[in-house]
N, C-alpha and C. Protein backbone atom coordinates (compact mmCIF):
# COMPACT_ATOMS: atom_id res chain seq x y z
N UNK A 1 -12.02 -104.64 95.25
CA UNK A 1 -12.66 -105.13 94.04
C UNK A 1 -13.45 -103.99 93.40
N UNK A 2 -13.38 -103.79 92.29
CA UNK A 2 -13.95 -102.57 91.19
C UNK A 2 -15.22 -102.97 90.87
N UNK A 3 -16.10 -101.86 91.42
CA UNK A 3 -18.16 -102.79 91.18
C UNK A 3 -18.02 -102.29 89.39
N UNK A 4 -18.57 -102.78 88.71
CA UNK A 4 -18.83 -103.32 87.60
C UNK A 4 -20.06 -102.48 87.37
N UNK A 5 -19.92 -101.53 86.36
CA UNK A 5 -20.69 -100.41 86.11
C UNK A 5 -22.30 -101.92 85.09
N UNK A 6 -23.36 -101.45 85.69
CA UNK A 6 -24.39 -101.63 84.60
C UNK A 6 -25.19 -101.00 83.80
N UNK A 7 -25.73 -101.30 82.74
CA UNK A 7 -26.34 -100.51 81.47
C UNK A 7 -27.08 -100.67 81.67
N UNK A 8 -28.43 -100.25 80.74
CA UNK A 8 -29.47 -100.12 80.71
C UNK A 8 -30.33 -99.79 79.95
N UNK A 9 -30.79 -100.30 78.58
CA UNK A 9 -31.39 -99.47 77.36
C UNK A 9 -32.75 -98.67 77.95
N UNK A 10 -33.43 -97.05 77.58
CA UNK A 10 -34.14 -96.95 78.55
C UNK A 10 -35.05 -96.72 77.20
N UNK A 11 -36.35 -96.75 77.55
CA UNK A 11 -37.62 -96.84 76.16
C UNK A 11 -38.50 -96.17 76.94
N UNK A 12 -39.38 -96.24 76.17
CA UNK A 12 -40.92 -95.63 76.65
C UNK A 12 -41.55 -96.78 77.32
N UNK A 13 -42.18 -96.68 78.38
CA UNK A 13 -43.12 -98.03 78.37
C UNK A 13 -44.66 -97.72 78.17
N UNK A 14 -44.79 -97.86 76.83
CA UNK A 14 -45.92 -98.39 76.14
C UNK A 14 -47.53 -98.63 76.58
N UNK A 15 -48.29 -97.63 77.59
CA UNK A 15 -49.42 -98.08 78.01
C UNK A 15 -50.86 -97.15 77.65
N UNK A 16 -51.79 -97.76 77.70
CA UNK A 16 -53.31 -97.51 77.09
C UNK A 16 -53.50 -96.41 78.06
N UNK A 17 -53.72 -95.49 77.65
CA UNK A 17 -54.71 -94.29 78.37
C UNK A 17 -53.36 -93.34 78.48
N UNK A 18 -52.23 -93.04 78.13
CA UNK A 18 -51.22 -92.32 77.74
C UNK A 18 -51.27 -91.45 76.13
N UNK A 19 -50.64 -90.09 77.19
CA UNK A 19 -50.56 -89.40 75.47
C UNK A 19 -49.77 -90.00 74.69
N UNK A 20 -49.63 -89.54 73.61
CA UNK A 20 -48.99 -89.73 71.99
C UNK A 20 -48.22 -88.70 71.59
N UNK A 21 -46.70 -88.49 71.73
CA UNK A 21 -46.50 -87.08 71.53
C UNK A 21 -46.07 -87.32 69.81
N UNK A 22 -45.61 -86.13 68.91
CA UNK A 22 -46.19 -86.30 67.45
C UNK A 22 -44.30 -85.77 67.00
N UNK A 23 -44.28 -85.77 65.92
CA UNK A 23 -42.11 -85.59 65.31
C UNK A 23 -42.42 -84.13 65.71
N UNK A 24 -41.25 -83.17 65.58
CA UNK A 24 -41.23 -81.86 66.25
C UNK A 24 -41.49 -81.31 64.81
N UNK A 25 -42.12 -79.95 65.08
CA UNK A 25 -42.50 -78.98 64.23
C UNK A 25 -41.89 -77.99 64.57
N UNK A 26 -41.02 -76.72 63.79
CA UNK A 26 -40.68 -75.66 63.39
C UNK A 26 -41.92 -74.80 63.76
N UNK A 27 -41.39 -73.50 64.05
CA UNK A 27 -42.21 -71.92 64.74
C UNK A 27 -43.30 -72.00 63.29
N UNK A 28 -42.99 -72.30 62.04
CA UNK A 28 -44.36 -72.06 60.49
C UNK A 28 -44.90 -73.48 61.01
N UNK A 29 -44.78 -74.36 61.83
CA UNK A 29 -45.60 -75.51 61.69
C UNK A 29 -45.24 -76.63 60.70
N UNK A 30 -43.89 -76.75 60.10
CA UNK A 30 -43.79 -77.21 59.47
C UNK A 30 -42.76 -78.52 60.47
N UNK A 31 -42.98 -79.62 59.74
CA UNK A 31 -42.05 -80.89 60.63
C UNK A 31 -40.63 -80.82 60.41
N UNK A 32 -39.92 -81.13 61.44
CA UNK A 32 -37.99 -81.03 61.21
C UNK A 32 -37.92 -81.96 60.13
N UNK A 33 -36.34 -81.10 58.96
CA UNK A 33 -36.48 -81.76 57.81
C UNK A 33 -35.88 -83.63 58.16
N UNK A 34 -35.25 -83.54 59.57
CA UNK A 34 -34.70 -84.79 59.93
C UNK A 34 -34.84 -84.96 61.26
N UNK A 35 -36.13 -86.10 61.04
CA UNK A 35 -36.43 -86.22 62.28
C UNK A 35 -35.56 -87.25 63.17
N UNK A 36 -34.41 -88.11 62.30
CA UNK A 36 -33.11 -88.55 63.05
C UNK A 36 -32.55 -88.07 63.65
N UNK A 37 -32.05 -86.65 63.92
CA UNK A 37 -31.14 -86.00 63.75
C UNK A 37 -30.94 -86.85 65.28
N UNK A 38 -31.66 -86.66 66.42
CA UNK A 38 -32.02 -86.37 67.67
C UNK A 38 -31.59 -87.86 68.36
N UNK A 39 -31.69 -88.55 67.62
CA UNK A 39 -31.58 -89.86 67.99
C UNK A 39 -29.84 -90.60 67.22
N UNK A 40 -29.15 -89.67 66.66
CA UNK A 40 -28.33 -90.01 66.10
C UNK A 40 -26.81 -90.39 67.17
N UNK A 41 -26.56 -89.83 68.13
CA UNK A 41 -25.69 -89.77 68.90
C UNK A 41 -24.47 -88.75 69.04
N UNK A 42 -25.08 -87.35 68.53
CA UNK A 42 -24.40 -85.98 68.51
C UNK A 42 -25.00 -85.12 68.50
N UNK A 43 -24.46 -83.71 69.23
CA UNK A 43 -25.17 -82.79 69.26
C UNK A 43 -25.65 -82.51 67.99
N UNK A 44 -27.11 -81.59 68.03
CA UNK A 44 -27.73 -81.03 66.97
C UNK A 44 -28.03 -79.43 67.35
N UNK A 45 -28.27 -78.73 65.89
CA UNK A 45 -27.95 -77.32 66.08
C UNK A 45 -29.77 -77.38 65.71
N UNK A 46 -30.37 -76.58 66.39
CA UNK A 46 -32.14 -76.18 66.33
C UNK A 46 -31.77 -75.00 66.08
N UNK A 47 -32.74 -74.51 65.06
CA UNK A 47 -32.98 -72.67 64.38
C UNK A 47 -34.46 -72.91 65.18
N UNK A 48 -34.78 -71.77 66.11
CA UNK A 48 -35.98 -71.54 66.64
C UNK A 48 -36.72 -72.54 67.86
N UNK A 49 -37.58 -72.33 68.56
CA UNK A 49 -37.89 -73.51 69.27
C UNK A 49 -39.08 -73.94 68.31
N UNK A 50 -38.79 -75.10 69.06
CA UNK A 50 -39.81 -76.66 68.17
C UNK A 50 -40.86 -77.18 69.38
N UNK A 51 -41.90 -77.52 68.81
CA UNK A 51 -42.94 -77.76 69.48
C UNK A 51 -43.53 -79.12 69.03
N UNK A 52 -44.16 -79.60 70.19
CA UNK A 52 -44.61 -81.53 69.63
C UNK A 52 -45.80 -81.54 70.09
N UNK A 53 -46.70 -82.02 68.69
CA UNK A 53 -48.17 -82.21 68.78
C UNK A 53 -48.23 -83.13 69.84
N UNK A 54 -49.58 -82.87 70.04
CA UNK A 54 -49.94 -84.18 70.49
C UNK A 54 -50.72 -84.80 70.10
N UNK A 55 -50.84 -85.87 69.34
CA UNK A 55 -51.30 -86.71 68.46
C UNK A 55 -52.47 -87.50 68.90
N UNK A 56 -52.04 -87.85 70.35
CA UNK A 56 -53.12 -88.85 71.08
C UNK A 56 -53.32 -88.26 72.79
N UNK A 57 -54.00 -88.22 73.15
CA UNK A 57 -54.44 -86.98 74.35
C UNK A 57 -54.34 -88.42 75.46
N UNK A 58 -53.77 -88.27 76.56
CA UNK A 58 -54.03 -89.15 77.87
C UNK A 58 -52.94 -88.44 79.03
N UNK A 59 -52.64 -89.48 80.00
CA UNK A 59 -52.03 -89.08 80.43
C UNK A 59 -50.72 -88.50 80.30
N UNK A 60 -50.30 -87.68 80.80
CA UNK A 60 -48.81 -87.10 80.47
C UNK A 60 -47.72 -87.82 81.21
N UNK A 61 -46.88 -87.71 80.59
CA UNK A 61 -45.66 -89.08 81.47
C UNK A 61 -44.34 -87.85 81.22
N UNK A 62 -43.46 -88.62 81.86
CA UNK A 62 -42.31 -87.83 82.79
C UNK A 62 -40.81 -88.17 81.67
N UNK A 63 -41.40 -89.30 80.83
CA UNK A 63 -40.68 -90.07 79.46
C UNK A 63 -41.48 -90.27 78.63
N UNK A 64 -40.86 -89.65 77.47
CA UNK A 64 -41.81 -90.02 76.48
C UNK A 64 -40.60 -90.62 75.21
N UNK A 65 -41.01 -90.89 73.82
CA UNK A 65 -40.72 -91.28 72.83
C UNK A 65 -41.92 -90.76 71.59
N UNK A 66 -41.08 -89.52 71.52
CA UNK A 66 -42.31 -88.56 70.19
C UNK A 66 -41.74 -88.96 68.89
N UNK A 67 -42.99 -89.14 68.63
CA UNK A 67 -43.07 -89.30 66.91
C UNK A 67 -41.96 -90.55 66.23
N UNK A 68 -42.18 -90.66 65.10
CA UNK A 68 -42.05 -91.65 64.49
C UNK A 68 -40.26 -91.59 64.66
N UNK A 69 -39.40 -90.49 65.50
CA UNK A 69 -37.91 -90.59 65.25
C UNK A 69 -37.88 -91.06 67.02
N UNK A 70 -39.33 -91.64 67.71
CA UNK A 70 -39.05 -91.96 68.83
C UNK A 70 -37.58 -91.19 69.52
N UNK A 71 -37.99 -89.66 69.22
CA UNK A 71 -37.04 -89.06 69.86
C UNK A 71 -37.42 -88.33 71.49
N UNK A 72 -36.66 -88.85 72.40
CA UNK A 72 -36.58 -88.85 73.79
C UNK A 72 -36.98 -87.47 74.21
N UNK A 73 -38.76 -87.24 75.14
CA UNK A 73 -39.23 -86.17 75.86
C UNK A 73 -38.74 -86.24 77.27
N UNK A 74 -38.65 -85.31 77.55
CA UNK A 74 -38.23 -85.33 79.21
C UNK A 74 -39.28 -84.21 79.93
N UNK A 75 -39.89 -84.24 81.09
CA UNK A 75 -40.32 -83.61 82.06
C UNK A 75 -39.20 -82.57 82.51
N UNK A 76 -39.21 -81.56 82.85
CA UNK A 76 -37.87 -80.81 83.11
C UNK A 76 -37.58 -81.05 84.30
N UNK A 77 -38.27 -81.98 85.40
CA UNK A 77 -37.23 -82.62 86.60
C UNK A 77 -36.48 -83.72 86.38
N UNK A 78 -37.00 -84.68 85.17
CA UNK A 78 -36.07 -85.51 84.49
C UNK A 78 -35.09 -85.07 84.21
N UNK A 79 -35.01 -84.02 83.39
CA UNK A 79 -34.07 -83.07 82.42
C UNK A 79 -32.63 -82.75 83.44
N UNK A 80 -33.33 -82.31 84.54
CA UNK A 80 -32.24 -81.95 85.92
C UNK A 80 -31.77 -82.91 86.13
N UNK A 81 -31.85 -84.46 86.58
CA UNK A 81 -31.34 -85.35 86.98
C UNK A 81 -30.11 -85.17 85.85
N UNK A 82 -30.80 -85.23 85.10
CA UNK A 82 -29.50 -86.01 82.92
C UNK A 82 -28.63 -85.08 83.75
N UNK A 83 -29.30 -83.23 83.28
CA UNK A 83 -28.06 -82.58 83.74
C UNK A 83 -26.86 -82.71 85.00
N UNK A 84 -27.77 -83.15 85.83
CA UNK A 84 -26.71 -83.24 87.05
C UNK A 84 -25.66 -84.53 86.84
N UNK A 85 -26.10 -85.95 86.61
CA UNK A 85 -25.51 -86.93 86.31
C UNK A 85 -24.36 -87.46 85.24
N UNK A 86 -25.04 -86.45 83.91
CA UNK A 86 -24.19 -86.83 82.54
C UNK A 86 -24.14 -85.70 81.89
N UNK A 87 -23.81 -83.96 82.37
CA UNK A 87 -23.37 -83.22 81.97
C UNK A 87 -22.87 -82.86 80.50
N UNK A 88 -22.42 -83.70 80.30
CA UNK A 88 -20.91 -83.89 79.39
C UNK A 88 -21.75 -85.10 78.26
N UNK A 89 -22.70 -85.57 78.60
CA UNK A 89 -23.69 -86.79 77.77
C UNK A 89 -25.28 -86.50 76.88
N UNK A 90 -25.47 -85.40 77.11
CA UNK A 90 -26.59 -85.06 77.00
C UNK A 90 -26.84 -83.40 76.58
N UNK A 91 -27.37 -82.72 75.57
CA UNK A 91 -28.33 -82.03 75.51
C UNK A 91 -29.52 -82.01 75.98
N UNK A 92 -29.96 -80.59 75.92
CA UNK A 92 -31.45 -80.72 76.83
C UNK A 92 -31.91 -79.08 75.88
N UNK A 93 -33.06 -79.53 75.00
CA UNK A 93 -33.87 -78.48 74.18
C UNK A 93 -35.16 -78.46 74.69
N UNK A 94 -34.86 -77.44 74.82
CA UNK A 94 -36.57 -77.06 75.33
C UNK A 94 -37.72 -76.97 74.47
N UNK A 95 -38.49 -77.56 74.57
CA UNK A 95 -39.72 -77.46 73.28
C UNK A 95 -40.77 -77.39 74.25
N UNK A 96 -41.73 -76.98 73.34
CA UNK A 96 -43.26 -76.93 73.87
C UNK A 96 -44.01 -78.14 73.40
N UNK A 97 -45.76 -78.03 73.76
CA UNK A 97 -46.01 -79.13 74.06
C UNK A 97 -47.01 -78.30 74.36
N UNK A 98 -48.19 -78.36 73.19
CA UNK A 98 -49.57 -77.69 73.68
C UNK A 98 -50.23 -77.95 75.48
N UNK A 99 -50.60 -77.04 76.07
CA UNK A 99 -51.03 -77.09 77.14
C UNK A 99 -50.10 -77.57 78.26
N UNK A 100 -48.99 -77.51 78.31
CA UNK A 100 -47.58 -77.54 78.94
C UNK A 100 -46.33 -76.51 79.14
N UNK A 101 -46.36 -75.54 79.09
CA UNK A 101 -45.48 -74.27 78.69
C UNK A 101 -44.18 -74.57 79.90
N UNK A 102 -43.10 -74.50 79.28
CA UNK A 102 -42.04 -74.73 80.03
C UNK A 102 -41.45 -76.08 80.94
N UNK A 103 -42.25 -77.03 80.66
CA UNK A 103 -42.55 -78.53 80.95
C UNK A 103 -41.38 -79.20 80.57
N UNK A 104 -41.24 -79.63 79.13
CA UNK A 104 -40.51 -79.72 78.94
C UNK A 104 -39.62 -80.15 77.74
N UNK A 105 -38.41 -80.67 77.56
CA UNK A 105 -37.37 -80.75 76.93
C UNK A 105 -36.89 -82.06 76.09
N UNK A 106 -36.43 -81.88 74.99
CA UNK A 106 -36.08 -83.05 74.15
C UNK A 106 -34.37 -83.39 74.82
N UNK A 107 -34.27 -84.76 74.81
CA UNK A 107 -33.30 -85.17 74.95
C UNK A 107 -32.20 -85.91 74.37
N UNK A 108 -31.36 -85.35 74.19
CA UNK A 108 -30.06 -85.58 73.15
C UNK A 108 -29.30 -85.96 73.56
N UNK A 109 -29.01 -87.32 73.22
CA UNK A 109 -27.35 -87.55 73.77
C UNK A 109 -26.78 -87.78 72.68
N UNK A 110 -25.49 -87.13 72.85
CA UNK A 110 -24.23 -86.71 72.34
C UNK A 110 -23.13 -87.73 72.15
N UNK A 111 -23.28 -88.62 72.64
CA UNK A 111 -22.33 -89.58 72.58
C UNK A 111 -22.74 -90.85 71.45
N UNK A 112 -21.77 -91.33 70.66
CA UNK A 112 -22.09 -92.77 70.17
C UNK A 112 -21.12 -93.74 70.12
N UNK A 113 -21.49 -94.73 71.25
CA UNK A 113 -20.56 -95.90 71.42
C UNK A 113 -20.43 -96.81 70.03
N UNK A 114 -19.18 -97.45 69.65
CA UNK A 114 -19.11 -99.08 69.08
C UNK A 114 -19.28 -99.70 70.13
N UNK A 115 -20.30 -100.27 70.51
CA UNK A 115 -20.18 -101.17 71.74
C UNK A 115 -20.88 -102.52 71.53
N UNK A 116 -22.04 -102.62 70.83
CA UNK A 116 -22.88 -103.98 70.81
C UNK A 116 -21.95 -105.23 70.55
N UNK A 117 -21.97 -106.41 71.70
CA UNK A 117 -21.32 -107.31 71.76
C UNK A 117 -22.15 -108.23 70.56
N UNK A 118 -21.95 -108.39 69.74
CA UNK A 118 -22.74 -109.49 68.78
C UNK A 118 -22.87 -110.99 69.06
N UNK A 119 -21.72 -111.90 70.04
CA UNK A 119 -22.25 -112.81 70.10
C UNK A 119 -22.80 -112.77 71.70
N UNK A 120 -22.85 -111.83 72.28
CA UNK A 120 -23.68 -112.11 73.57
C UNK A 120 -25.08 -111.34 73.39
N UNK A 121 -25.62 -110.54 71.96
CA UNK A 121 -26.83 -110.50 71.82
C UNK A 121 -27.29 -111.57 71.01
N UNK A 122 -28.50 -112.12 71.32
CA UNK A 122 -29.36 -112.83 70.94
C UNK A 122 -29.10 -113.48 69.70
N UNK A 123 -29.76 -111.95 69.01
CA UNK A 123 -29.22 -111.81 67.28
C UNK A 123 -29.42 -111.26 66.54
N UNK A 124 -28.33 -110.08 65.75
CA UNK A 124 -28.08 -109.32 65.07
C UNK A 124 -28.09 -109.52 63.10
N UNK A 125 -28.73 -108.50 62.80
CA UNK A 125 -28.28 -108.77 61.05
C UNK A 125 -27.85 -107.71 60.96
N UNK A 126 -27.26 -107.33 59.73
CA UNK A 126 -26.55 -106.33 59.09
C UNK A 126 -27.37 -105.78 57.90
N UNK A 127 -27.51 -104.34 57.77
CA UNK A 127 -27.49 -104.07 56.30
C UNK A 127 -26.87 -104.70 55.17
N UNK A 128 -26.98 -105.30 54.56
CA UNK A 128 -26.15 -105.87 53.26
C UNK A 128 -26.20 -104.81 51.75
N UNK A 129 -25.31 -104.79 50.80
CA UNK A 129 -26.02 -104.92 49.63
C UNK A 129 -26.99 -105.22 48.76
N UNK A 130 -27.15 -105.85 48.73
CA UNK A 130 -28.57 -106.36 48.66
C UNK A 130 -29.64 -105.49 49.00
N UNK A 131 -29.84 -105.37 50.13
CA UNK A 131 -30.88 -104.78 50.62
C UNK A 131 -31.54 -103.16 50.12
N UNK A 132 -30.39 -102.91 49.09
CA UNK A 132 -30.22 -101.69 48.24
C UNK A 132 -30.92 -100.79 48.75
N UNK A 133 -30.16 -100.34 50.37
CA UNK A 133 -29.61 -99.27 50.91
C UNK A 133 -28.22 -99.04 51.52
N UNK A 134 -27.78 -98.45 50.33
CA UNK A 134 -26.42 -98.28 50.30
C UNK A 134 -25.66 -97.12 51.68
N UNK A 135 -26.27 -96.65 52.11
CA UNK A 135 -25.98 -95.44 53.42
C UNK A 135 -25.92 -96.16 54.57
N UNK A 136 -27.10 -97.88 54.69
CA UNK A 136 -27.20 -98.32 55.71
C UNK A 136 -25.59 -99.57 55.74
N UNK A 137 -25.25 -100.03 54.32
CA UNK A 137 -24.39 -101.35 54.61
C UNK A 137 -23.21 -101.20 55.46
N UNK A 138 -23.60 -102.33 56.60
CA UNK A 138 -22.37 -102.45 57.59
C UNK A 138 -23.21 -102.44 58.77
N UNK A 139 -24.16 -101.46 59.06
CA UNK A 139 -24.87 -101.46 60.17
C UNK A 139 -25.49 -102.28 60.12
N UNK A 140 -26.03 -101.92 61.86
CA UNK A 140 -27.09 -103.19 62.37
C UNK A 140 -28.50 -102.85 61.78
N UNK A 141 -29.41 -103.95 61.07
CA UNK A 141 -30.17 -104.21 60.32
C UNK A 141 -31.71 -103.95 61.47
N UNK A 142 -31.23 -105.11 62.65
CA UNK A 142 -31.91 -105.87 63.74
C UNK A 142 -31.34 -106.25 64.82
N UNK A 143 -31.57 -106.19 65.78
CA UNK A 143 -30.51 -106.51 67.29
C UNK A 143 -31.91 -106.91 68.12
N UNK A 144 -31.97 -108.13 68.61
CA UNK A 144 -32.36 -109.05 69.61
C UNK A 144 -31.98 -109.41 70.62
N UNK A 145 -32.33 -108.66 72.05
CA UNK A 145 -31.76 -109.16 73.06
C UNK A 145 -30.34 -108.42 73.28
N UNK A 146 -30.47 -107.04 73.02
CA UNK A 146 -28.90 -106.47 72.72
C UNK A 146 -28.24 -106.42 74.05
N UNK A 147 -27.35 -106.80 73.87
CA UNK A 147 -25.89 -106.86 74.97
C UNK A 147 -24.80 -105.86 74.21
N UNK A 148 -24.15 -105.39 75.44
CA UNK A 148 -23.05 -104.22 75.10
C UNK A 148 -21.39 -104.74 75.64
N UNK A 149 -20.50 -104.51 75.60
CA UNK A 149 -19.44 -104.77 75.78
C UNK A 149 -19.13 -103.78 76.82
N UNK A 150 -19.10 -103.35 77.84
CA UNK A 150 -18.96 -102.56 78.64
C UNK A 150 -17.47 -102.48 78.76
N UNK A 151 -16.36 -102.84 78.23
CA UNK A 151 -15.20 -102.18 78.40
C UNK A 151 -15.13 -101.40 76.46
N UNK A 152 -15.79 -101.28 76.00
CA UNK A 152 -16.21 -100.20 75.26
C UNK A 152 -16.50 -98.90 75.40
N UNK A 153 -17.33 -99.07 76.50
CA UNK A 153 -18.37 -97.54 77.04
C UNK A 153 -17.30 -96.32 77.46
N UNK A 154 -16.01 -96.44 78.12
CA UNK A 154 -15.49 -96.24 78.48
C UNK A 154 -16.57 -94.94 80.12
N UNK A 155 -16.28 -93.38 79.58
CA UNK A 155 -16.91 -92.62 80.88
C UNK A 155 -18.43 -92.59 80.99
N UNK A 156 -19.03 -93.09 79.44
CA UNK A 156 -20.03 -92.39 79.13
C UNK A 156 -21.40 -93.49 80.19
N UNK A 157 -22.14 -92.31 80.19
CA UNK A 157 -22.95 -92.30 81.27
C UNK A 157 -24.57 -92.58 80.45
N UNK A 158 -24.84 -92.17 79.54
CA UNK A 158 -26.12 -91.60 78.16
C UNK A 158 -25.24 -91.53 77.00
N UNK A 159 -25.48 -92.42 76.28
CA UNK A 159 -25.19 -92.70 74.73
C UNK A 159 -25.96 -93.68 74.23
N UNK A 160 -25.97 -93.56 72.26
CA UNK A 160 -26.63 -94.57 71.47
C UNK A 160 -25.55 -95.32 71.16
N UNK A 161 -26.33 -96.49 70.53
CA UNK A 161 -24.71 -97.49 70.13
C UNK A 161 -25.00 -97.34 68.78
N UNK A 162 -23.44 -97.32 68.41
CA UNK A 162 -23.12 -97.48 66.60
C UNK A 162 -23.86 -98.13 66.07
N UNK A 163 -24.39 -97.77 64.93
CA UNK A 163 -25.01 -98.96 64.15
C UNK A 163 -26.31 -99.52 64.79
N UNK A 164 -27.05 -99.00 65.43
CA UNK A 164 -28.09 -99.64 66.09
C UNK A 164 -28.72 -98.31 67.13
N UNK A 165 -28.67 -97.02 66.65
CA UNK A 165 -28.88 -95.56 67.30
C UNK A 165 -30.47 -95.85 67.80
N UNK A 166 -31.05 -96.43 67.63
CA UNK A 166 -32.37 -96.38 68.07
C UNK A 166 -32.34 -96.86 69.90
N UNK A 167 -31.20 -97.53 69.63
CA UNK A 167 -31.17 -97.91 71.47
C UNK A 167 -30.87 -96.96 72.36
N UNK A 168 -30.74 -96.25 73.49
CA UNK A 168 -30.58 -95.30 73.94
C UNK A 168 -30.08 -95.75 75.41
N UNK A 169 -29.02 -95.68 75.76
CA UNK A 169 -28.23 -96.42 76.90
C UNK A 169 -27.99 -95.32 78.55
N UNK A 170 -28.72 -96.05 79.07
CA UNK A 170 -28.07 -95.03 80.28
C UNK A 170 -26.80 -95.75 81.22
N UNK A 171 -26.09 -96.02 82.35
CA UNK A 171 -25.77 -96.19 83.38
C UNK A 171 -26.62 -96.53 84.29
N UNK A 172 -26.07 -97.47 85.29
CA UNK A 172 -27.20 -97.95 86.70
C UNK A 172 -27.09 -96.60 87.28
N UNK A 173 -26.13 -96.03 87.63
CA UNK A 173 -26.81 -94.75 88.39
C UNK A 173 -28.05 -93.71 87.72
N UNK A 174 -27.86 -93.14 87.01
CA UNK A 174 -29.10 -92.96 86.57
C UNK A 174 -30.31 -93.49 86.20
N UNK A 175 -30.41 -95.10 86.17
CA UNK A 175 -31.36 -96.02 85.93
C UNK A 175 -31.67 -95.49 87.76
N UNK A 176 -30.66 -95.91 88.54
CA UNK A 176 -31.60 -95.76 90.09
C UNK A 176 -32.12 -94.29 90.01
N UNK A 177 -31.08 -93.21 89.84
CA UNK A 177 -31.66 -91.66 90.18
C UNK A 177 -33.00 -91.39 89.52
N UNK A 178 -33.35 -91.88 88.27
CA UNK A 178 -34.75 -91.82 87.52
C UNK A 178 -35.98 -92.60 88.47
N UNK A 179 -35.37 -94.00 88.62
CA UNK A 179 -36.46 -94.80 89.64
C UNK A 179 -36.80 -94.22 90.95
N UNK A 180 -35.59 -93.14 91.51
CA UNK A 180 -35.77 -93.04 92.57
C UNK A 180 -37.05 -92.23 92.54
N UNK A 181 -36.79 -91.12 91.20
CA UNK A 181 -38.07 -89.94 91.25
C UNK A 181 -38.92 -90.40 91.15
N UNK A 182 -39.16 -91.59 90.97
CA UNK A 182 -40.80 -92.37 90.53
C UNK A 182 -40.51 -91.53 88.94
N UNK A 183 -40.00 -91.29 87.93
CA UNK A 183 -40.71 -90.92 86.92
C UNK A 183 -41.55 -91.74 86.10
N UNK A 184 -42.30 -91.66 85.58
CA UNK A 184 -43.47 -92.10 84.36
C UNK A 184 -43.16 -92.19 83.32
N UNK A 185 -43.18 -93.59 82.47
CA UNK A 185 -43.18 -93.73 81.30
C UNK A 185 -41.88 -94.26 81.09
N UNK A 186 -40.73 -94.68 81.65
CA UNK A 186 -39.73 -95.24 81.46
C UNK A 186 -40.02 -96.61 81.21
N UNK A 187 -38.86 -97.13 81.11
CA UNK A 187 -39.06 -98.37 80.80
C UNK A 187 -37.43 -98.83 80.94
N UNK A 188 -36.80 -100.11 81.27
CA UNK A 188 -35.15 -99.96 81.59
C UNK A 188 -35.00 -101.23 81.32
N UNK A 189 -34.43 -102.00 80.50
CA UNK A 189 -33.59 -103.30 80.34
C UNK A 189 -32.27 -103.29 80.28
N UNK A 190 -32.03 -104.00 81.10
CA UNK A 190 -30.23 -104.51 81.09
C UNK A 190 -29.71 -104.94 80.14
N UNK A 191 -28.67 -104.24 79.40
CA UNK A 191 -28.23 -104.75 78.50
C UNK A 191 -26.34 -105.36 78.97
């Protein structure tokens, strides 16, 4: 019998007395002109290294979600796991991070599934016409309770889903290899 791969959307988890990391800034200090880029589900090309304020001072966590493109920080022993696990799924940019030098790395995954099962999530809207944003119609608006179609995913290990890029999907093996490190600041729902 074939074990049945599980997902996992992975987030920040959200707690009081944690830093705040801030959107990435360019070597003049100036903010990336797209702070999507990172969260889109393909590689991205960086001119120079980029560095992330820190906006709100606490503890430092091992996962983060910087700035308003909630684009994925990694600890660089995190960073090693991605690399070892999903090779082929992931970028790994190194940025700074006042009072952290070589710490660590933004995380990119490269992949973007069609996968969100629509009637086994909760509940989904769409961009419409209407809504007169014409770049967004067709995509997902809102997703509640998102469920994935897992004979979609096909190898991928770290990917966003179509139409709904803000979710950020790992595999149970790496959901365990992350838990195993104890890292900080994750957060993991089954999708």
């Amino acid at each position: 019998m074939q074990h049945r791969v599980r997902y996992f959307r992975l987030s920040e988890s959200a707690q009081a007395g944690n830093w705040y990391l801030g959107d990435p800034v360019d070597a003049q200090g100036q903010e990336v002109e797209d702070i999507w880029e990172f969260t889109e589900g393909r590689p991205v090309q960086v001119k120079g290294r980029l560095t992330l304020p820190i906006i709100e001072t606490g503890r430092r966590l091992d996962f983060n979600a910087a700035g308003a493109g909630v684009t994925p920080v990694v600890h660089v022993r995190v960073a090693t796991l991605f690399a070892e696990l999903a090779p082929d799924d992931v970028q790994l940019i190194p940025v700074d991070i006042p009072g952290c030098p070589e710490q660590y790395v933004m995380l990119v995954a490269t992949k973007l599934v069609r996968c969100i099962d629509d009637k086994a999530s909760k509940e989904v809207q769409y961009w419409m016409p209407e809504d007169e944003r014409p770049e967004k119609v067709g995509h997902y608006r809102g997703v509640i309770d998102l469920r994935i179609d897992r004979a979609k995913v096909g190898n991928a290990k770290v990917f966003r889903t179509w139409g709904w890029s803000v979710a950020l999907i790992v595999s149970e093996d790496i959901k365990a290899a992350l838990a195993a490190a104890k890292i900080t600041g994750a957060r993991f729902e089954e999708v």
